[in-house]
N, C-alpha and C. Protein backbone atom coordinates (compact mmCIF):
# COMPACT_ATOMS: atom_id res chain seq x y z
N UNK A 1 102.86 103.63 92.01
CA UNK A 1 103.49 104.91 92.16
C UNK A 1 105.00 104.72 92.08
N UNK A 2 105.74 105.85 91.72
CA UNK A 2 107.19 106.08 91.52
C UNK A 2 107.79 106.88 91.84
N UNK A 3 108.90 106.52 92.74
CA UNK A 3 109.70 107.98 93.61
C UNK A 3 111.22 107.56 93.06
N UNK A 4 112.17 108.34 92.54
CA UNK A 4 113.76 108.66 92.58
C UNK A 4 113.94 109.65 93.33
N UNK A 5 115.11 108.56 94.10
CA UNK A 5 116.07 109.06 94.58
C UNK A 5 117.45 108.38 94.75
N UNK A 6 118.16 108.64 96.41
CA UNK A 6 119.32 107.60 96.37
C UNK A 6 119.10 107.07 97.93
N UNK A 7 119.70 105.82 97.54
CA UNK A 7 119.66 105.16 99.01
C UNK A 7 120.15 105.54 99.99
N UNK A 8 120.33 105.99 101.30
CA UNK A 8 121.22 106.64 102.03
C UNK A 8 121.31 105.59 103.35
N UNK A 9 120.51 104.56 103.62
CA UNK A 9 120.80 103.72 104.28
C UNK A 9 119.86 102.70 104.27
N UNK A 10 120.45 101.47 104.58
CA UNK A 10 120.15 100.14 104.42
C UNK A 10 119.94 99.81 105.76
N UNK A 11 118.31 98.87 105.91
CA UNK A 11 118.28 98.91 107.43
C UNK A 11 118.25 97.45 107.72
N UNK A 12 118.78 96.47 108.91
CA UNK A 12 118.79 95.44 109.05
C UNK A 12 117.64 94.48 108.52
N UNK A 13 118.04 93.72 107.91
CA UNK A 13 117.27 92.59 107.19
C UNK A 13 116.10 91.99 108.25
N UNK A 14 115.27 91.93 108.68
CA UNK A 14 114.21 91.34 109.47
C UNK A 14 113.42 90.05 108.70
N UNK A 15 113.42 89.37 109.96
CA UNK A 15 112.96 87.91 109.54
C UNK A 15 112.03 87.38 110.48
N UNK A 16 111.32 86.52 110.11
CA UNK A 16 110.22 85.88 111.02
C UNK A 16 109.67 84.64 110.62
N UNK A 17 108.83 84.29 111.47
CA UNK A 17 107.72 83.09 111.08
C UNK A 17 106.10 83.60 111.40
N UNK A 18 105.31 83.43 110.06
CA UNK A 18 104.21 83.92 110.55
C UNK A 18 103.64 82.64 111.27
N UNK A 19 102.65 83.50 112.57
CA UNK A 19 101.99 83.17 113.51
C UNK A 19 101.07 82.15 113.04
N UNK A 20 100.06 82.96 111.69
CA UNK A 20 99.05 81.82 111.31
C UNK A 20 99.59 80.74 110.18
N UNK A 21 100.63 80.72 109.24
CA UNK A 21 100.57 79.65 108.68
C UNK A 21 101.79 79.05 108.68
N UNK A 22 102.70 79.71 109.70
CA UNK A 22 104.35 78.97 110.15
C UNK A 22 105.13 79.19 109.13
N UNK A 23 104.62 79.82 107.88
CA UNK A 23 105.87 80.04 107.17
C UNK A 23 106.67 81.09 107.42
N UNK A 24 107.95 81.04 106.72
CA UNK A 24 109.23 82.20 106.78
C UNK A 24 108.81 83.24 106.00
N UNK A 25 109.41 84.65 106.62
CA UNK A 25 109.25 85.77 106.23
C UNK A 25 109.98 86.72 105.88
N UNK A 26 110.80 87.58 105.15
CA UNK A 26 111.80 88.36 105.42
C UNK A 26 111.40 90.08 104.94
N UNK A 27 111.68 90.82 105.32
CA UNK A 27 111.74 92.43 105.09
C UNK A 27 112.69 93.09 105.24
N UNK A 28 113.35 93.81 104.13
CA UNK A 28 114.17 94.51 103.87
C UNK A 28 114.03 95.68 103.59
N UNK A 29 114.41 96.94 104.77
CA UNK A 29 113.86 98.02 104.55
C UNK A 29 114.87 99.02 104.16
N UNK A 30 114.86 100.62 103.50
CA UNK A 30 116.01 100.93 103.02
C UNK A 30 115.29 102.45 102.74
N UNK A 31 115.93 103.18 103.27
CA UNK A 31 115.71 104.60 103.13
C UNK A 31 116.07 105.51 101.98
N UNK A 32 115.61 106.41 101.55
CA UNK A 32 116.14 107.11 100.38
C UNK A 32 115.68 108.16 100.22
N UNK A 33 116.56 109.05 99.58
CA UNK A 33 116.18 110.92 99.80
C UNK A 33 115.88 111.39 98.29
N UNK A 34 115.06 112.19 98.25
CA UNK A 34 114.54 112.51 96.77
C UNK A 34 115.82 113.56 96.44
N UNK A 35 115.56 114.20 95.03
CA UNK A 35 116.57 114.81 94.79
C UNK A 35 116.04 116.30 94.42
N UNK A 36 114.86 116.58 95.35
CA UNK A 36 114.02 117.39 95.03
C UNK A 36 115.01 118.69 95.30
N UNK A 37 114.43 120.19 94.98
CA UNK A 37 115.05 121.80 96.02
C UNK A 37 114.76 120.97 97.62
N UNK A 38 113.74 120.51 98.18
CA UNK A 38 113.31 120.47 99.34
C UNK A 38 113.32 119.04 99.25
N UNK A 39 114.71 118.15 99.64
CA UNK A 39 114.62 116.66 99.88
C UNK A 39 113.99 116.26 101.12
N UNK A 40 113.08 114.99 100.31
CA UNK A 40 112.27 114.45 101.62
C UNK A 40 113.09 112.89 101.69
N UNK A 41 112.97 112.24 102.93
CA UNK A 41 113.79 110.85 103.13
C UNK A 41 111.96 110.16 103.06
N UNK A 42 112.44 108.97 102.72
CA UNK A 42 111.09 108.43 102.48
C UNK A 42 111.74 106.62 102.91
N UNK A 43 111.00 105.88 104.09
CA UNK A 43 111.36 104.30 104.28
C UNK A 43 110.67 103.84 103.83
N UNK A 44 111.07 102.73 102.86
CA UNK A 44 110.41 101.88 101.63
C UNK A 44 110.82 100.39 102.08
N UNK A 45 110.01 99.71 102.32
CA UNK A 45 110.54 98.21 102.06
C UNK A 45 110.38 96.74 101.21
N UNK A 46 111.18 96.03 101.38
CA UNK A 46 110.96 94.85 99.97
C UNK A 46 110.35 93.72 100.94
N UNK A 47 109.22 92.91 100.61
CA UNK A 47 108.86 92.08 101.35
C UNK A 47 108.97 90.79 100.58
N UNK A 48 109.69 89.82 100.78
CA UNK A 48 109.78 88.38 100.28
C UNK A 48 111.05 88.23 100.29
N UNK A 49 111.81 87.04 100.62
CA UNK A 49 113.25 86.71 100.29
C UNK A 49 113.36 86.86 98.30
N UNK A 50 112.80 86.31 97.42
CA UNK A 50 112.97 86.78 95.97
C UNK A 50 112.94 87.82 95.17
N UNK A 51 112.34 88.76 96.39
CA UNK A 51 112.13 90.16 96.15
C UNK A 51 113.43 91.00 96.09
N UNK A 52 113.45 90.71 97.78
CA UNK A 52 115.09 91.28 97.70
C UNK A 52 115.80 90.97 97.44
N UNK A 53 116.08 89.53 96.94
CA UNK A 53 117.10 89.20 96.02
C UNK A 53 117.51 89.71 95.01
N UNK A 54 115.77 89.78 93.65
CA UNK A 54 115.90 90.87 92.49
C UNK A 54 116.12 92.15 92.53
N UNK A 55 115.86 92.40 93.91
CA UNK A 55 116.10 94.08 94.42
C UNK A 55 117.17 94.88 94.60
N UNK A 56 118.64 94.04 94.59
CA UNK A 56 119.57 94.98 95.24
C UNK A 56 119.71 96.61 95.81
N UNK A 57 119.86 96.96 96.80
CA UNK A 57 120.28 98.52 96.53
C UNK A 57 121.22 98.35 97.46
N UNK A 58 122.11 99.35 97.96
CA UNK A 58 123.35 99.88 97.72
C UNK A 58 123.36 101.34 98.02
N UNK A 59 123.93 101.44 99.60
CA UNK A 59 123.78 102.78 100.01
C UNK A 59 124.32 104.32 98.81
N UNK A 60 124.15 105.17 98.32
CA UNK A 60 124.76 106.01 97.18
C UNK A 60 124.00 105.80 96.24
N UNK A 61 123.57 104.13 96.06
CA UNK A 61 122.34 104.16 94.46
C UNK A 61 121.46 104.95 94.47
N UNK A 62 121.43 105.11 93.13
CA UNK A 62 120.53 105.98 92.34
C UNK A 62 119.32 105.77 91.79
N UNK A 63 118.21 105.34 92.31
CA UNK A 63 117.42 104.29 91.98
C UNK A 63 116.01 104.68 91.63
N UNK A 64 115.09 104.41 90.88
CA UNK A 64 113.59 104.42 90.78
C UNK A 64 113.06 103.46 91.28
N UNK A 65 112.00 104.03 92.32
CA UNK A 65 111.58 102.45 93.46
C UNK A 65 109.59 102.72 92.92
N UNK A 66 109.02 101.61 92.44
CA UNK A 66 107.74 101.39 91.87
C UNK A 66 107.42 100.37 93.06
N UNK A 67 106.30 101.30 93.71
CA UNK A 67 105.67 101.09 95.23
C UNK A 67 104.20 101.06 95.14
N UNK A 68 103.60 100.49 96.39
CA UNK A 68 102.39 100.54 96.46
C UNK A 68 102.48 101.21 98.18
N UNK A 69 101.09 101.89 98.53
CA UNK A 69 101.09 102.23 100.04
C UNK A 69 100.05 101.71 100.40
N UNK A 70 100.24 101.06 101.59
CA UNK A 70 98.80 100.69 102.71
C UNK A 70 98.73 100.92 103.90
N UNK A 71 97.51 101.10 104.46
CA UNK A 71 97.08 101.31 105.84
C UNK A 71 96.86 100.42 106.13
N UNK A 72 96.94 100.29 107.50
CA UNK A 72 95.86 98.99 108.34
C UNK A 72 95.77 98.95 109.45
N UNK A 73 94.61 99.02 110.64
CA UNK A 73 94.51 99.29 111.42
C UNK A 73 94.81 98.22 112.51
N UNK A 74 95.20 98.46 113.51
CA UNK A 74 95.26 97.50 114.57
C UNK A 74 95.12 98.38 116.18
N UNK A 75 94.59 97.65 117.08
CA UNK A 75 94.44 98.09 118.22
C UNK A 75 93.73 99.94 117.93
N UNK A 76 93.36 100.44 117.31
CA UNK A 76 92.47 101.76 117.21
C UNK A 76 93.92 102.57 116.62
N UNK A 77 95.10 101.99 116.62
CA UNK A 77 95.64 102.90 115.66
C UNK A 77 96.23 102.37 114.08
N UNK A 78 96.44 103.45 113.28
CA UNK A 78 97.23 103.56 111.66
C UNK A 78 98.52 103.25 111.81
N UNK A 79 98.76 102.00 110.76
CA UNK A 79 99.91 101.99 110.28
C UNK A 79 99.93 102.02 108.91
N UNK A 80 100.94 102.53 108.39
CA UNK A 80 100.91 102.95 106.62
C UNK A 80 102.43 102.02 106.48
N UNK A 81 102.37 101.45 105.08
CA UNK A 81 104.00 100.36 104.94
C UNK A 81 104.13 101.37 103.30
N UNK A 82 105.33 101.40 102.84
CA UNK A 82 105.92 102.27 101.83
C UNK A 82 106.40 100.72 100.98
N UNK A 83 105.58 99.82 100.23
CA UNK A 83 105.91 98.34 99.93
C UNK A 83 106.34 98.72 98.43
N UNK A 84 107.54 98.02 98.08
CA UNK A 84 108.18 98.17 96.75
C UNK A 84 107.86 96.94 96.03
N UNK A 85 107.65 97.21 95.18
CA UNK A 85 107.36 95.79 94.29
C UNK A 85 108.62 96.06 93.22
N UNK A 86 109.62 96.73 92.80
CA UNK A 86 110.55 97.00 91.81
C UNK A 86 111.05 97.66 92.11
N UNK A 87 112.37 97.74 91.89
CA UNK A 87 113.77 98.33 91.80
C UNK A 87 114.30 98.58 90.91
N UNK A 88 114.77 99.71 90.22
CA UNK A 88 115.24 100.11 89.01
C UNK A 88 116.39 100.72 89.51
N UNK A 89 117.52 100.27 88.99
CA UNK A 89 119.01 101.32 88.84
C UNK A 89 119.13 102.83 88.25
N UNK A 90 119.03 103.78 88.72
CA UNK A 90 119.53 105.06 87.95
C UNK A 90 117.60 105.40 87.84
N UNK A 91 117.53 106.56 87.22
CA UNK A 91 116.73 107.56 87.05
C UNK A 91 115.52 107.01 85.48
N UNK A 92 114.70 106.46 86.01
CA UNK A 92 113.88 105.75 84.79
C UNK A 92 112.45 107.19 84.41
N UNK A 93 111.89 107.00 83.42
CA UNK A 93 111.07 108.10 83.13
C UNK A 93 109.82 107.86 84.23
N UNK A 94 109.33 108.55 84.71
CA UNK A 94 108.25 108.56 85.76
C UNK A 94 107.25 109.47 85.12
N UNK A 95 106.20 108.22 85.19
CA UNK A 95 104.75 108.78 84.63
C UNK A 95 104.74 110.00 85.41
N UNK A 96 103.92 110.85 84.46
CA UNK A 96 103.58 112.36 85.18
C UNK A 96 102.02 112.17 85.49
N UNK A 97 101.07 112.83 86.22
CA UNK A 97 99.56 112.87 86.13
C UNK A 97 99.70 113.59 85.13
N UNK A 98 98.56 113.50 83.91
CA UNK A 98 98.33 115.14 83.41
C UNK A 98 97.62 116.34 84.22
N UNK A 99 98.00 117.08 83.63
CA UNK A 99 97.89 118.81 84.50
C UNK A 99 96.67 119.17 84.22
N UNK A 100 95.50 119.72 84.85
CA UNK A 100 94.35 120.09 84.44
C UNK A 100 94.92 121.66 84.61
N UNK A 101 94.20 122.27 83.22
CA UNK A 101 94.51 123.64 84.06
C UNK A 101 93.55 124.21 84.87
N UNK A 102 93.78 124.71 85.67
CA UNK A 102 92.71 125.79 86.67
C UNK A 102 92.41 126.65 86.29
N UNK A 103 90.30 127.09 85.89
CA UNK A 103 90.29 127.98 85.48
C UNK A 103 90.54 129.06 86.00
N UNK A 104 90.72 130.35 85.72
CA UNK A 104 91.12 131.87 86.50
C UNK A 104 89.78 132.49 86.94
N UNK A 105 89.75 132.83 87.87
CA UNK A 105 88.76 133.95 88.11
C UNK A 105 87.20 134.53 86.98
N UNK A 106 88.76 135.22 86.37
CA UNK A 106 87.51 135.81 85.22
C UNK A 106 87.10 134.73 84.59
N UNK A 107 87.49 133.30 84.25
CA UNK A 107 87.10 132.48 83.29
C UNK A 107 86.00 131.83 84.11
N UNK A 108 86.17 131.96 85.26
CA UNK A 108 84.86 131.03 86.06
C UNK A 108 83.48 132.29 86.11
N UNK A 109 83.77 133.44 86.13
CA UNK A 109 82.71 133.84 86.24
C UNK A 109 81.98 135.00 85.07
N UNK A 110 82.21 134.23 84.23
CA UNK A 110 81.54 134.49 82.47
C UNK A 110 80.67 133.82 82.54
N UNK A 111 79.40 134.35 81.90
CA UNK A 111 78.38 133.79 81.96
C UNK A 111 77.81 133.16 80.45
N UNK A 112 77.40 132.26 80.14
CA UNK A 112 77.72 131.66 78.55
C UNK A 112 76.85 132.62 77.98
N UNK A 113 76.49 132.81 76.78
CA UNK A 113 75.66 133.62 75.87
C UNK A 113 74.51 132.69 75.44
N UNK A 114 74.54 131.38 75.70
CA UNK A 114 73.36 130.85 74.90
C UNK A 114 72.91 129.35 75.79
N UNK A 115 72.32 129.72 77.20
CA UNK A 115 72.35 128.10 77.70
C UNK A 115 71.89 127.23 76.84
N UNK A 116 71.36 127.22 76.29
CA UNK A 116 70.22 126.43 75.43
C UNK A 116 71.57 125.67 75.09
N UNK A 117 72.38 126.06 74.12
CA UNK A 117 73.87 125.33 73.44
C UNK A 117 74.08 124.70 74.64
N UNK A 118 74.34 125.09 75.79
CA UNK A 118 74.98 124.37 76.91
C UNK A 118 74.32 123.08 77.22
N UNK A 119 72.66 122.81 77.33
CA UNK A 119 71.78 122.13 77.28
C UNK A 119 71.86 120.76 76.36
N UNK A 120 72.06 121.44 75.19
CA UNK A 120 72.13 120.36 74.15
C UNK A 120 73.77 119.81 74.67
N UNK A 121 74.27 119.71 74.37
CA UNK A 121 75.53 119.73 74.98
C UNK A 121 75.48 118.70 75.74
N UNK A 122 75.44 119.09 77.04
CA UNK A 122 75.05 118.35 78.29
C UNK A 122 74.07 117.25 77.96
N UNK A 123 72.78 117.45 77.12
CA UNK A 123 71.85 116.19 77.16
C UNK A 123 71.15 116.14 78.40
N UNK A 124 71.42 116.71 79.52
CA UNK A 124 70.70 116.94 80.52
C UNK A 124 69.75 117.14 80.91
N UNK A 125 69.10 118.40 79.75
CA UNK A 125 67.52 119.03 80.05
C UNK A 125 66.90 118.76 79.06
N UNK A 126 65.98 118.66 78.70
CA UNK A 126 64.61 118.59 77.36
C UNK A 126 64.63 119.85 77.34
N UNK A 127 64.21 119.49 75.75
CA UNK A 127 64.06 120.93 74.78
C UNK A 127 63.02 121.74 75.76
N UNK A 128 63.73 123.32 75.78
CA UNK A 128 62.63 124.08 76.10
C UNK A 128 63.37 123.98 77.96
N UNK A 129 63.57 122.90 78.56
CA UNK A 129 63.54 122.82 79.95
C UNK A 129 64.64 123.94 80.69
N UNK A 130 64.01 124.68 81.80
CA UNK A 130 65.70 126.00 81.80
C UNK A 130 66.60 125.03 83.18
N UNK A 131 67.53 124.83 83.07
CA UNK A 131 68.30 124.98 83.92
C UNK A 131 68.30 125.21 85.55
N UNK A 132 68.34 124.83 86.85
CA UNK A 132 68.64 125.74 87.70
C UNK A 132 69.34 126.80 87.68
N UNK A 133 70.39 127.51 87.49
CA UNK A 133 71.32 128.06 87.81
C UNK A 133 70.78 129.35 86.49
């Protein structure tokens, strides 16, 4: 997934040693506001010292951040992490979903002229077989 916006603050660098295999750890977390009518702030962070190295940001940047999200439970409650795998400078093209359109009212409740066509179609029923509906 892909969100632009700009950085508006940079949050202290956090470091550690993990518990189970003693190695070093670092997380770099960094806030940023969309540039939507209705801006949302969204905390994103970079996990690995090489990460954030390739990562720079820079409170004011203008950036496209390519993220993944996860849950994970501990003690009976949710935590969700906003994890960046890339950093892009400035405003990059962001995949769109395509748009399904929604049918309208009247288009949902037309009734076809020929199930049989619908049948073949579908592959669903044997010749001759009607439909539920």
């Amino acid at each position: 997934m892909d969100i632009v916006g700009k950085i508006i603050q940079v949050l202290p660098l956090q470091e550690g040693t993990s518990s189970k295999t003693g190695n070093g750890w670092k997380v770099q977390s960094y806030v940023l506001e969309t540039q939507e009518q209705y801006p949302r702030k969204v905390c994103f962070e970079v996990f690995g010292e090489e990460r954030i190295k390739n990562n720079p940001c820079n409170v004011d940047d203008l950036v496209t951040v390519s993220f993944d999200l996860e849950s994970r439970e501990f003690n009976g409650r949710w935590y969700t992490s906003v994890r960046a795998w890339r950093i892009q400078q400035g405003v990059q093209e962001v995949a769109q979903t395509p748009q399904v359109p929604v049918p309208t009212v009247a288009q949902t409740t037309q009734q076809p002229a020929n199930y049989a066509q619908f049948d073949a179609q579908a592959g669903s029923a044997a010749e001759g077989e009607q439909l539920p509906f």
